[in-house]
Protein backbone atom coordinates (compact mmCIF):
# COMPACT_ATOMS: atom_id res chain seq x y z
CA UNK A 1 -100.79 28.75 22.83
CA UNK A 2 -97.89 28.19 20.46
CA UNK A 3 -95.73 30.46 22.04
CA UNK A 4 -96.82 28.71 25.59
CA UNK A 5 -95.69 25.67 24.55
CA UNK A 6 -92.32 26.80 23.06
CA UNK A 7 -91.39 28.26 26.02
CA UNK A 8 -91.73 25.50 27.86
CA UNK A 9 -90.20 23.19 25.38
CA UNK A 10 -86.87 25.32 25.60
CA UNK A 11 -87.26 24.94 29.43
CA UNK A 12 -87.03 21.78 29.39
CA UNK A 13 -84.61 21.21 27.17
CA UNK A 14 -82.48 23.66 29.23
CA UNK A 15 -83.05 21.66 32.30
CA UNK A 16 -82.14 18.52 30.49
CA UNK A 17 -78.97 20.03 29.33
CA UNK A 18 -77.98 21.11 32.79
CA UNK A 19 -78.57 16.96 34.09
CA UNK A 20 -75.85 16.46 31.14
CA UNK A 21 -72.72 15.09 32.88
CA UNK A 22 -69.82 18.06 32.47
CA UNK A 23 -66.63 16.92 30.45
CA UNK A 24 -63.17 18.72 31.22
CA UNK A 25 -59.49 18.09 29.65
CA UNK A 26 -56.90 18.72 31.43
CA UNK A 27 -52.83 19.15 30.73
CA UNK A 28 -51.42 21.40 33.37
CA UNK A 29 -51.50 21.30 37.06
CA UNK A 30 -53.48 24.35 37.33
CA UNK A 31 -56.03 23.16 35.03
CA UNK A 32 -56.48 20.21 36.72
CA UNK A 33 -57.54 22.33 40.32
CA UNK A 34 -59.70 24.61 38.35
CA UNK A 35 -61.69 21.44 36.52
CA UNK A 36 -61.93 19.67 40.15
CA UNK A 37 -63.09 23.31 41.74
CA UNK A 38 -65.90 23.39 38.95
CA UNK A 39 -66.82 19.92 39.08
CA UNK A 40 -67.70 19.95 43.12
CA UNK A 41 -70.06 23.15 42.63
CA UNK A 42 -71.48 22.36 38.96
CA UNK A 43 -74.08 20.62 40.10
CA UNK A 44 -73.45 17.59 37.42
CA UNK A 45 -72.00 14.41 37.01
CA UNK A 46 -68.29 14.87 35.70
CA UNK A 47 -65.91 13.42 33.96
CA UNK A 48 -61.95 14.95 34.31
CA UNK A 49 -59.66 13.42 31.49
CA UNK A 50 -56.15 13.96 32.34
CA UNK A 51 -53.35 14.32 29.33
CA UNK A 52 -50.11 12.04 30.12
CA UNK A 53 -47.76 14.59 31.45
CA UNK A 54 -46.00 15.47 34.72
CA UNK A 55 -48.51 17.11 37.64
CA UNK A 56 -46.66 18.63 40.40
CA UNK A 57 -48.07 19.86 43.66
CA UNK A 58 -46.82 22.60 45.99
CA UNK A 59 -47.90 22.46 49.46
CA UNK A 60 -51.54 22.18 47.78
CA UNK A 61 -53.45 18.62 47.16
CA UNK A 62 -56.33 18.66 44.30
CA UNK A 63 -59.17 19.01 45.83
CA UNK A 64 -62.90 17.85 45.44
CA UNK A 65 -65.71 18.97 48.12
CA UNK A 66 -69.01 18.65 46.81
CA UNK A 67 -72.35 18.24 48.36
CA UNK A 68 -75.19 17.19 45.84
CA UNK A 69 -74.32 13.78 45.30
CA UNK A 70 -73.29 13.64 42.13
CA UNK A 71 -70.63 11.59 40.46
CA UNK A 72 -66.61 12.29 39.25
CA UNK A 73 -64.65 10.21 37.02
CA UNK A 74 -60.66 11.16 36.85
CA UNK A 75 -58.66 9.59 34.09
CA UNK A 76 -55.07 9.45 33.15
CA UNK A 77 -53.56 8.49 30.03
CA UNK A 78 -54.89 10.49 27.50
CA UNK A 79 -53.20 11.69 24.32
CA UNK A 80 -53.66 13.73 21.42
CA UNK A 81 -55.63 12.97 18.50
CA UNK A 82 -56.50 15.24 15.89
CA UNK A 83 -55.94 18.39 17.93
CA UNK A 84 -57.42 17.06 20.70
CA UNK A 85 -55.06 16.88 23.78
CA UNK A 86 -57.72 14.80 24.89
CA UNK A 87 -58.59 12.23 21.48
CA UNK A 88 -57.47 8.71 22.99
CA UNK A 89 -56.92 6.71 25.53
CA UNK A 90 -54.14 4.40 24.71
CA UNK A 91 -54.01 2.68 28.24
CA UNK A 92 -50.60 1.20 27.54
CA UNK A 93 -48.54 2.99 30.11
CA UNK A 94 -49.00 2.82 33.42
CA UNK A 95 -46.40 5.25 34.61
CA UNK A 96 -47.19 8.27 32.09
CA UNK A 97 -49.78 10.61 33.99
CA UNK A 98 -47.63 11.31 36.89
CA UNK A 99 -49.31 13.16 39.90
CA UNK A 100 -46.47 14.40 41.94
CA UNK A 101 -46.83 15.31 45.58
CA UNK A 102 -43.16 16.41 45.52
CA UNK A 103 -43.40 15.47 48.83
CA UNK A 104 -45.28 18.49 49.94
CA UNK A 105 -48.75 17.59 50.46
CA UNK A 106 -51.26 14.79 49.70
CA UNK A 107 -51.97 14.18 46.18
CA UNK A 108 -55.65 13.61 46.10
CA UNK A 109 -58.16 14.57 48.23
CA UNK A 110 -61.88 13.90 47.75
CA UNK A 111 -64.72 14.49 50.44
CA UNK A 112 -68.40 12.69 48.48
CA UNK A 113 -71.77 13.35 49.98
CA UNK A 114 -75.22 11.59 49.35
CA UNK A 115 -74.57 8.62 46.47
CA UNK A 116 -72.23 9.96 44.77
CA UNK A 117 -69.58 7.67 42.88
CA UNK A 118 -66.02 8.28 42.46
CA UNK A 119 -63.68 6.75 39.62
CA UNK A 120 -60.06 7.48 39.18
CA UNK A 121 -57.96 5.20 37.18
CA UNK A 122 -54.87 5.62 35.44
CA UNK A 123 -52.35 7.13 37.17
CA UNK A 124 -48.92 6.91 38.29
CA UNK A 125 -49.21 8.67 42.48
CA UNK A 126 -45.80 9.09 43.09
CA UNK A 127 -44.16 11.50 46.58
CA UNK A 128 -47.72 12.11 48.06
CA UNK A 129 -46.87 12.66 52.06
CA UNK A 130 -48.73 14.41 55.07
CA UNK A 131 -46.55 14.07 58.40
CA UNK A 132 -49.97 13.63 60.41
CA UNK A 133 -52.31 12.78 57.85
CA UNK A 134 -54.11 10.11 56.45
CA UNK A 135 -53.87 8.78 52.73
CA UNK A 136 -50.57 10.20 51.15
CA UNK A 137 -51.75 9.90 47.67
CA UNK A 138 -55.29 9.94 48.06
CA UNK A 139 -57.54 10.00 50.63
CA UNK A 140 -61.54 9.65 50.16
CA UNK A 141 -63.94 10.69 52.97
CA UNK A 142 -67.78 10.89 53.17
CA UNK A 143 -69.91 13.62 54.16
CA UNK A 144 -71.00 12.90 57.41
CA UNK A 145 -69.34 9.15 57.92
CA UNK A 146 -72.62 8.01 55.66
CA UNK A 147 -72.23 5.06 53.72
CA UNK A 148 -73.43 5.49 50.59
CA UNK A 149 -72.02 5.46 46.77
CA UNK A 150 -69.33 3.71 45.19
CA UNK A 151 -65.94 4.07 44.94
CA UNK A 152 -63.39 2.20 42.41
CA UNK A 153 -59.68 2.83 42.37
CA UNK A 154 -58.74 1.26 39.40
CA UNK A 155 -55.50 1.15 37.05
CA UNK A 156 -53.01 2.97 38.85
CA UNK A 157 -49.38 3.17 40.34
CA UNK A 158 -48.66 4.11 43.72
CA UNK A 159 -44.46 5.20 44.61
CA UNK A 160 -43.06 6.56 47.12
CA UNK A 161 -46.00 7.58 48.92
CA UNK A 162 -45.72 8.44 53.15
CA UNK A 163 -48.56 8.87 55.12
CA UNK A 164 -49.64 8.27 59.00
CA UNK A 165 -52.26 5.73 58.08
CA UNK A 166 -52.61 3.84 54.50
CA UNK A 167 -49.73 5.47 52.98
CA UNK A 168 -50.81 5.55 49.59
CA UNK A 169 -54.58 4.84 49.64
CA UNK A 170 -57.24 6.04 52.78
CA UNK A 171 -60.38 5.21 51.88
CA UNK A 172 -63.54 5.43 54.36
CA UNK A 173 -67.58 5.49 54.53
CA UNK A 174 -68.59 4.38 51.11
CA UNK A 175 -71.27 1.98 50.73
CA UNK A 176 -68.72 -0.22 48.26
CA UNK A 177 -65.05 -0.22 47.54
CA UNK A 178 -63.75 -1.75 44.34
CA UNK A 179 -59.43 -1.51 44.18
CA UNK A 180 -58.53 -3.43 41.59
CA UNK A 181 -55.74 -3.45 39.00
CA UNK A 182 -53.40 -1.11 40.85
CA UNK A 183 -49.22 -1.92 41.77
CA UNK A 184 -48.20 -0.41 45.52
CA UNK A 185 -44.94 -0.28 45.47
CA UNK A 186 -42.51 1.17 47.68
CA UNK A 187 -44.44 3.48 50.10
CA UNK A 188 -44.04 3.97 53.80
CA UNK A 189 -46.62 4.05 56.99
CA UNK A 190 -45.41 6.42 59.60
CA UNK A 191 -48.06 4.12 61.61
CA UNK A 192 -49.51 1.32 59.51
CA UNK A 193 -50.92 0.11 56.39
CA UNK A 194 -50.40 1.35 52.86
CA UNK A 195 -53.72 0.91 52.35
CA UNK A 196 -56.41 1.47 54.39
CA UNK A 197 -60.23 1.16 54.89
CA UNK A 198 -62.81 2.00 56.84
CA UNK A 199 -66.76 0.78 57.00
CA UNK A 200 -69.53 0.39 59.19
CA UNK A 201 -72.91 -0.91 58.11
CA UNK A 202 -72.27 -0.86 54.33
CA UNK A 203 -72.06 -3.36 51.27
CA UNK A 204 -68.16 -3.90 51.73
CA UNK A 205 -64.33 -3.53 50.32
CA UNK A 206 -63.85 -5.80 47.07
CA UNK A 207 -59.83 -6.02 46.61
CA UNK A 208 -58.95 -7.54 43.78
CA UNK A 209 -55.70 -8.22 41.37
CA UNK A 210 -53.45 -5.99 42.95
CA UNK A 211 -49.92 -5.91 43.23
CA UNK A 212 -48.61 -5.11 46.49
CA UNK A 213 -44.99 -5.47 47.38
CA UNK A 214 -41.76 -3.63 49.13
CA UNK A 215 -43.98 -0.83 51.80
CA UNK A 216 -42.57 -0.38 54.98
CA UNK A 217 -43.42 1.33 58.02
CA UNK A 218 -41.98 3.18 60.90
CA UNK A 219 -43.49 2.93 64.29
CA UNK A 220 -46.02 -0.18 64.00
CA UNK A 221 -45.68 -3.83 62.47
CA UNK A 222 -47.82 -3.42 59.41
CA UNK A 223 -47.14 -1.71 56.29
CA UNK A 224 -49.20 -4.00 54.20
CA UNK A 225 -52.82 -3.85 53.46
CA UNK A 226 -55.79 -2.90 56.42
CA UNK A 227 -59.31 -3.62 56.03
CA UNK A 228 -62.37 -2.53 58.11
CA UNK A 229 -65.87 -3.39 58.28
CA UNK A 230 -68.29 -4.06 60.52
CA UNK A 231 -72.08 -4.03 61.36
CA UNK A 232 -72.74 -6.32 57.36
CA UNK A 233 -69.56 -4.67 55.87
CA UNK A 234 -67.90 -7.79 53.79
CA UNK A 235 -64.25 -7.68 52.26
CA UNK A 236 -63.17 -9.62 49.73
CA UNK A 237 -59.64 -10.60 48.40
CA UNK A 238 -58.97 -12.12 45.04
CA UNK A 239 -56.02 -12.77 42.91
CA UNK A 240 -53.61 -10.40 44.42
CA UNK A 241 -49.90 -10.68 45.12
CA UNK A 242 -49.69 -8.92 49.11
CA UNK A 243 -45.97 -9.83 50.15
CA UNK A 244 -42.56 -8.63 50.60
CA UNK A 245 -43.82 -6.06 53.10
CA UNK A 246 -42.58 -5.07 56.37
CA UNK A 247 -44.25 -6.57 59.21
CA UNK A 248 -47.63 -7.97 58.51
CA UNK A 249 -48.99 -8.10 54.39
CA UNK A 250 -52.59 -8.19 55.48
CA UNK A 251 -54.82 -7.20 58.32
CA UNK A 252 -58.72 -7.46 58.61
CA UNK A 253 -60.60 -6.50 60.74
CA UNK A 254 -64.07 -6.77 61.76
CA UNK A 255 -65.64 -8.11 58.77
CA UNK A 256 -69.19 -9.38 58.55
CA UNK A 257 -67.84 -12.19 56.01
CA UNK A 258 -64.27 -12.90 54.72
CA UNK A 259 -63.31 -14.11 51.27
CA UNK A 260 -60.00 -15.22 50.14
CA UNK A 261 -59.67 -16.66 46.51
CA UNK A 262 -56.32 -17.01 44.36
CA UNK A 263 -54.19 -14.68 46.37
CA UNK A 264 -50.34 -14.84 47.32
CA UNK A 265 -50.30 -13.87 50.50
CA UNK A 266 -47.02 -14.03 52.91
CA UNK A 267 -47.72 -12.60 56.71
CA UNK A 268 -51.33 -11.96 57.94
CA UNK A 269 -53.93 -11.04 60.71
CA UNK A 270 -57.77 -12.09 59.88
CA UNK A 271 -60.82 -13.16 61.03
CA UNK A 272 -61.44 -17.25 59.98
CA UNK A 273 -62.75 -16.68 56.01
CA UNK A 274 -65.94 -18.02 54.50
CA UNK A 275 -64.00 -19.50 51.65
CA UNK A 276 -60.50 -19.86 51.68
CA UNK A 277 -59.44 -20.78 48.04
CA UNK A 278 -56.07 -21.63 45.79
CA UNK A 279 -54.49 -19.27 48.16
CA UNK A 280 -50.47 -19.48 48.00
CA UNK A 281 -47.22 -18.42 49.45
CA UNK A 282 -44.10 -18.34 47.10
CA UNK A 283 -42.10 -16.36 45.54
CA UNK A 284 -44.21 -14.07 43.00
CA UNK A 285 -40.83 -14.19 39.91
CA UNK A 286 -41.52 -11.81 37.78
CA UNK A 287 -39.87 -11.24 34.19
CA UNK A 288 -36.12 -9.87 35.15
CA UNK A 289 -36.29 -6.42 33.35
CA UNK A 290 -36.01 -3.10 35.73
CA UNK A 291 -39.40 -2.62 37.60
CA UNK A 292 -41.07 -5.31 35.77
CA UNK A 293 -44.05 -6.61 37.57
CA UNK A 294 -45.03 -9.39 35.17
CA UNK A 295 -45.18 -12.90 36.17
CA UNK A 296 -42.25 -15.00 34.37
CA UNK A 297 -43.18 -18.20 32.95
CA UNK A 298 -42.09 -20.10 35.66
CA UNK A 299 -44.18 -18.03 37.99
CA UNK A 300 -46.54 -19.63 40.06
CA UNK A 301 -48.92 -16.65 39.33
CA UNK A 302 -49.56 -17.55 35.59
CA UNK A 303 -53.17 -18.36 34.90
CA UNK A 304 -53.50 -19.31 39.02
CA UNK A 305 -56.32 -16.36 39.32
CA UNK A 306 -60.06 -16.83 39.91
CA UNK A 307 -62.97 -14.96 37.79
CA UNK A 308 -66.41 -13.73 39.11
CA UNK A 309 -69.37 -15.92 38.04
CA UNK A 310 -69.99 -15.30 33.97
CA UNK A 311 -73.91 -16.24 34.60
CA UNK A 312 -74.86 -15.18 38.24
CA UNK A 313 -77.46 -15.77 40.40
CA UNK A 314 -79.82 -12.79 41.33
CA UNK A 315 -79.11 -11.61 43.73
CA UNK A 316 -75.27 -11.20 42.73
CA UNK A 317 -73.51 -12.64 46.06
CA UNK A 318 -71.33 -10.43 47.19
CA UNK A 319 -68.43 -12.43 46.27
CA UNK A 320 -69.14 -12.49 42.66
CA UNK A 321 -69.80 -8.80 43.01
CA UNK A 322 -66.01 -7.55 40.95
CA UNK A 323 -64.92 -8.04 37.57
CA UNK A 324 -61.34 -8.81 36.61
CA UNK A 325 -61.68 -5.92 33.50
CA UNK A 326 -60.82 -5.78 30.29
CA UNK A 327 -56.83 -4.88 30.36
CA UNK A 328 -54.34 -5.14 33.32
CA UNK A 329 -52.41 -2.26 34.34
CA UNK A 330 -50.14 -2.24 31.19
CA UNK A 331 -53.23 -2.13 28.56
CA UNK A 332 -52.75 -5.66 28.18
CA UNK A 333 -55.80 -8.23 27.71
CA UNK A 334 -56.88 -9.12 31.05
CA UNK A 335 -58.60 -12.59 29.52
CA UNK A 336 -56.85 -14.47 28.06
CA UNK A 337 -57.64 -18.39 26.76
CA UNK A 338 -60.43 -17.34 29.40
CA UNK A 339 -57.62 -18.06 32.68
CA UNK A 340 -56.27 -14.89 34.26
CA UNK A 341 -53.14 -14.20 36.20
CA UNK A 342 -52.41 -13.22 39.94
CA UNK A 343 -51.23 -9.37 40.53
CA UNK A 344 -51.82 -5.99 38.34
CA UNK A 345 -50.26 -7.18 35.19
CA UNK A 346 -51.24 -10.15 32.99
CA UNK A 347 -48.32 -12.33 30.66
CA UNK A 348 -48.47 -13.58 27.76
CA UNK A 349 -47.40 -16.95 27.97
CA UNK A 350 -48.91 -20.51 29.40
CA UNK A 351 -47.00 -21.93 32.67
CA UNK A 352 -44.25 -23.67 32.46
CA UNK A 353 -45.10 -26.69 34.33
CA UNK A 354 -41.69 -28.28 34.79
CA UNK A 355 -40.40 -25.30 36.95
CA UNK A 356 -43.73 -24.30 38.08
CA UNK A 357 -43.50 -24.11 42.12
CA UNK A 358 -40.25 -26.39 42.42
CA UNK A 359 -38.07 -23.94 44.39
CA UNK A 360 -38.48 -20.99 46.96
């Protein structure tokens, strides 16, 4: 009876350990393939945690094809601690885990099935291209167009990126979308969009303080950002700086409800919003350092961005359905004196009133 019962303890406890969620560190390029080729056939939940270092591709994107539904988180931004390639995540550079197309092939490319979730944050996506393709840096697809999981982009850089359609970012048939946090920056649409997504009959695209600025595009009128959704797929847009591209800076379409809070948007295409809120157009300033993307004080983005609800109804509406996070892009405090800024990366200082808005 005793020896019944151990067995099936250690059964158990075997089966338990094989739910366990996989954990993989990575600091070469052919590491990262190998943990991504594990991590679609494993079976479990994974979590990738990606060294800061240079990742360069050759003709072949990393890859991710699985087909039991279970989740993958991808981090950047890790450094050593105590021997640990892997100890800590400082979060205080944005450009330091570089995954290089070298303009050879897309960067990222992720196929989910059933509801599985996918989280990659901090990275700096720099010369993803396909000629024909969709998604130069990465490109999410689901299993059978089904609309189920999650997906969050969150945290990351996106230069010099070329793709057909959504340049840097392609994402389609996920029950939810959540891009937040993330600079676009410089990346060209052979057709349209630098990013781009698609949804039918699904929960809906949340897109919120994001800095996008400077994509063109070669054959259409719209390198800025495209969203889709249709059949009860909502998008929202909140706090985001969408301007300074070529042709259009927004297009939706389709949308079962429209949201627009605390944006500065230039050129756009949409449907008539639900709520159209402390939206502006004007010039974003930003501190005058080389690529700085920080709001100067006499930007009109300081403290001009909205927050989700802090006690929410139940059930969460969908437009209280983000968060703003705990750090911007740069690892600095997203919060602060509880007001928030417009765009990817947060100042430090208060508004300076007198300036604030005077001039174009």
């Amino acid at each position: 009876m005793n020896y019944f019962k151990i067995t099936i303890m250690v059964l158990i406890l075997q089966f338990s350990f094989s739910l366990k969620a996989a954990e993989f560190c990575v600091t070469t390029a052919f590491e990262l393939h190998n943990a991504l080729a594990t991590a679609e056939s494993n079976g479990t939940h994974d979590t990738i945690k990606v060294a800061e270092g240079s990742y360069k591709l050759f003709g072949n994107p990393f890859s991710y094809q699985e087909t039991n539904g279970k989740n993958l988180t991808i981090s950047g931004g890790w450094t050593d601690f105590q021997g640990n390639p892997c100890g800590q995540q400082l979060s205080n550079n944005p450009y330091g885990t570089v995954l290089d197309g070298n303009l050879s092939s897309i960067i990222l490319e992720i196929e989910l099935s059933g509801n599985g979730d996918l989280d990659v944050s901090g990275f700096n996506f720099i010369n993803g291209y396909t000629a024909t393709g969709r998604g130069g840096a990465i490109n999410v697809s689901h299993v059978n167009a089904l609309e189920t999981g999650k997906v969050t982009i969150n945290r990351n850089v996106f230069i010099n990126n070329e793709a057909e359609f959504g340049s840097a970012l392609y994402l389609r048939h996920a029950n939810e979308f959540q891009i937040r946090n993330n600079l676009f920056f410089a990346n060209n649409a052979h057709v349209r969009y630098v990013v781009s997504t698609l949804q039918i009959n699904a929960f809906g695209s949340l897109f919120t303080n994001n800095t996008v600025l400077n994509n063109t595009v070669t054959a259409d009128d719209i390198a800025g950002v495209g969203l889709s959704g249709s059949h009860g797929a909502a998008v929202l847009l909140a706090n985001n700086i969408i301007r300074d591209n070529e042709g259009l800076d927004l297009r939706v379409q389709s949308a079962s409800a429209l949201y627009l809070k605390n944006n500065n948007i230039d050129k756009m295409n949409t449907p008539p919003p639900i709520e159209d809120l402390n939206n502006i157009d004007l010039p974003a300033r930003f501190e005058n350092s080389l690529l700085s993307f920080t709001p100067a004080a006499i930007s009109p983005l300081v403290n001009a961005g909205t927050k989700p609800c802090s006690i929410c109804p139940i059930p969460i509406p969908f437009d209280d359905s983000w968060a703003i996070g705990t750090i911007d892009l740069a690892g600095n405090i997203r919060n602060q004196k509880g007001k928030v800024d417009i765009g990817a990366f947060e100042s430090s200082h208060d508004p300076d009133l007198i300036f604030w808005g005077t001039f174009d």
